[in-house]
Protein backbone atom coordinates (compact mmCIF):
# COMPACT_ATOMS: atom_id res chain seq x y z
CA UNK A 1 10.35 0.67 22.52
CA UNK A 2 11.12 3.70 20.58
CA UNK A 3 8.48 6.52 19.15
CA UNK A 4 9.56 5.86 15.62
CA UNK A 5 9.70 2.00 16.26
CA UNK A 6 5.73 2.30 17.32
CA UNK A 7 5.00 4.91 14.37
CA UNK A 8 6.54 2.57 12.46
CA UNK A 9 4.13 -0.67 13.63
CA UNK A 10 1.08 1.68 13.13
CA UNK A 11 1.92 2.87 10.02
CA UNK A 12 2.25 -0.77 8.83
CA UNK A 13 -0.68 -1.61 10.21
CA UNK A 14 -2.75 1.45 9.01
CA UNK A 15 -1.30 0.83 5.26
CA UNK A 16 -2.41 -2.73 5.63
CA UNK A 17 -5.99 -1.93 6.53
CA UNK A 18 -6.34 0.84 4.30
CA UNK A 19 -5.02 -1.51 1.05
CA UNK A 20 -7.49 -4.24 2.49
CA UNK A 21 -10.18 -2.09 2.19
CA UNK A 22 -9.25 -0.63 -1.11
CA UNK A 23 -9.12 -4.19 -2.20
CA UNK A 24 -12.24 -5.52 -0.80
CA UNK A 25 -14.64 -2.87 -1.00
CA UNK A 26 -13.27 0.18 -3.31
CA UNK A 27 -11.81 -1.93 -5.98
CA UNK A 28 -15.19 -4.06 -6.26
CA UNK A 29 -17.58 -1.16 -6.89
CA UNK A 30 -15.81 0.00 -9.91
CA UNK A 31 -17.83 -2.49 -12.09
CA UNK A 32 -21.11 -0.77 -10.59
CA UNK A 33 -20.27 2.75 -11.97
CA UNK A 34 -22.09 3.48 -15.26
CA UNK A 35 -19.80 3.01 -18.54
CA UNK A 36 -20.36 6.93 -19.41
CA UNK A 37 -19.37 8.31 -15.55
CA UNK A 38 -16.15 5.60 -15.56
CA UNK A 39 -13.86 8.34 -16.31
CA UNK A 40 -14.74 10.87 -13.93
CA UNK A 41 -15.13 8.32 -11.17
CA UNK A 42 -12.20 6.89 -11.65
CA UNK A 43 -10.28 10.97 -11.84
CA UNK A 44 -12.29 11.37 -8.75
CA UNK A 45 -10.71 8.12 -6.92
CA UNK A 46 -7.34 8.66 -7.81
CA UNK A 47 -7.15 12.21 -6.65
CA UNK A 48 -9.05 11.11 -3.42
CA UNK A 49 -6.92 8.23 -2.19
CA UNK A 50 -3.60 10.04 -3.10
CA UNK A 51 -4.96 11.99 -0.14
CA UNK A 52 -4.35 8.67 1.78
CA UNK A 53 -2.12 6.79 0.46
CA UNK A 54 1.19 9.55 0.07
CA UNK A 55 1.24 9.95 3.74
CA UNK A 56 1.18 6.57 4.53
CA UNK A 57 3.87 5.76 2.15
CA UNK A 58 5.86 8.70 3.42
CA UNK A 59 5.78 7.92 6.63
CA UNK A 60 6.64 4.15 6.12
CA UNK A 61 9.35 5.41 4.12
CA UNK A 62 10.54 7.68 6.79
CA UNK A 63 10.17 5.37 9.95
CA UNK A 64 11.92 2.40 7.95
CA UNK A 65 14.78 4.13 6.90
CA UNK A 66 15.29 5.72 9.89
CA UNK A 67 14.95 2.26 11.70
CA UNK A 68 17.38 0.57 9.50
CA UNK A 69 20.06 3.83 9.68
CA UNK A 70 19.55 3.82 13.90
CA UNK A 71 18.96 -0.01 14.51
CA UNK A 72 18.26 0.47 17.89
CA UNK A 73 19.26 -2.30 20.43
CA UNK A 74 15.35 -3.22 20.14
CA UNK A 75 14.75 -3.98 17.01
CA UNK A 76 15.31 -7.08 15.22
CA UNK A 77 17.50 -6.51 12.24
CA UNK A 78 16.61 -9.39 9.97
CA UNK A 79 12.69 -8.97 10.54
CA UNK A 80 12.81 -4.80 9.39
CA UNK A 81 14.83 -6.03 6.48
CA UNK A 82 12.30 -7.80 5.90
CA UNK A 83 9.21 -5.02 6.65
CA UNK A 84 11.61 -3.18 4.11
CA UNK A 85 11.58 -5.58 1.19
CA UNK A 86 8.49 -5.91 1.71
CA UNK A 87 7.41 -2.01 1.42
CA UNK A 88 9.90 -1.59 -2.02
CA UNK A 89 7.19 -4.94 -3.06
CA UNK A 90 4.31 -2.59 -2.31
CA UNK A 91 5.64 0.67 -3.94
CA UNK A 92 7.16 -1.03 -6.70
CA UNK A 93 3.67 -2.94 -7.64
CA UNK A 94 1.84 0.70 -7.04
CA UNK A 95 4.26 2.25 -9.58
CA UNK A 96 4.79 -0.47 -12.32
CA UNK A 97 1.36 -2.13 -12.20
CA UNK A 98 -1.76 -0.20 -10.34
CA UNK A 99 -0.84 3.49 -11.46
CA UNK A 100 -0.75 2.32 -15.06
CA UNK A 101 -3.73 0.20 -14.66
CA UNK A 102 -5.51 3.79 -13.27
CA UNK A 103 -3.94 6.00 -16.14
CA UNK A 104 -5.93 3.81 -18.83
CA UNK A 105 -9.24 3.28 -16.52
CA UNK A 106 -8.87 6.95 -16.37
CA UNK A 107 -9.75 6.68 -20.20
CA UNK A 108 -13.05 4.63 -19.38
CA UNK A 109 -13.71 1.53 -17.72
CA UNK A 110 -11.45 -1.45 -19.36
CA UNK A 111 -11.94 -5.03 -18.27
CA UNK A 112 -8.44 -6.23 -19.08
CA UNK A 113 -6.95 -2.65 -17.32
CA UNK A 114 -9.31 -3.39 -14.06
CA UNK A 115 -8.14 -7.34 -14.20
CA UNK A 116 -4.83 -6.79 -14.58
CA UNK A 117 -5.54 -3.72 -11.72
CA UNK A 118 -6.64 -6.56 -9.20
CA UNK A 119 -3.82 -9.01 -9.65
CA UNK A 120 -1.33 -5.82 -8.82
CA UNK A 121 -3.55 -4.91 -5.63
CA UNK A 122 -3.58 -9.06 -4.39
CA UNK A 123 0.61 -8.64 -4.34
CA UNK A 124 0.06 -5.27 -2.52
CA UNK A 125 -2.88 -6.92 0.16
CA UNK A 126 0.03 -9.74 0.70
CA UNK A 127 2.95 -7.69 0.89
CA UNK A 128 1.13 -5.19 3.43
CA UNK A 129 -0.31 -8.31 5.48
CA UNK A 130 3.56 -9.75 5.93
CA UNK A 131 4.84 -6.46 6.58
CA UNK A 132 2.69 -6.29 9.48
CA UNK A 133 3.55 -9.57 10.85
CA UNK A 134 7.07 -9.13 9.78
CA UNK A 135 7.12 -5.52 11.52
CA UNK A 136 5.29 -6.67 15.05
CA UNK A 137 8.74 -9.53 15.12
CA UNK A 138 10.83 -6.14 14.60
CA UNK A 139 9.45 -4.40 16.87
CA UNK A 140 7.61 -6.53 19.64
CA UNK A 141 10.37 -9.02 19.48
């Protein structure tokens, strides 16, 4: 098994527990911050798990491309297509439906906003989740 195919499987699995935590514990304290420090909070939160998050898109990013450029002997083909749709699901949910969801909580806390915030981050938890399993039949075979 290669470096980047194991990078790859850790990464996965890394973005997977950090969106399952976001989703069960992060996401779930937001109604507990006061209505006046919403704002700030939520500034605070976005800054803060950029911090996380970039590098564990990047390196997704980086490790699947290269995997489906290379396609070493290894690998099964039709599972990392699969890890990969599954990734564009995540980063196309984070940029079409959470980040806008955070640019008007960044306003002050908004119930339909946070809602509508929690439906995007259940397709992320799912899409990370599959991407694992998908990604161990890649790599473990």
């Amino acid at each position: 098994m290669s470096a980047v195919a194991v990078a790859h499987l850790l990464l996965v699995g890394g973005y997977a527990g950090f969106q399952w935590t976001v989703r069960a514990l992060v996401y779930p304290q937001f109604t507990a911050v006061p209505h006046g420090s919403f704002a700030a909070y939520e500034g605070s939160h976005s800054r803060r798990i950029a911090r996380v998050v970039g590098p564990l898109f990047a390196g997704q990013l980086v490790t699947t491309t290269w995997l489906l450029v290379q396609r070493p002997a290894a690998v099964a083909v039709p599972a990392l297509v699969a890890s990969a749709l599954c990734l564009g699901v995540v980063l196309a949910v984070t940029g079409l439906a959470a980040v806008p969801q955070h640019r008007v909580l960044g306003a002050g806390f908004d119930r339909a906003a946070y809602a509508r915030l929690l439906r995007a981050d259940d397709v992320r938890v799912v899409a990370a989740t599959v991407n694992v399993v998908v990604s161990a039949w890649a790599v473990l075979g």
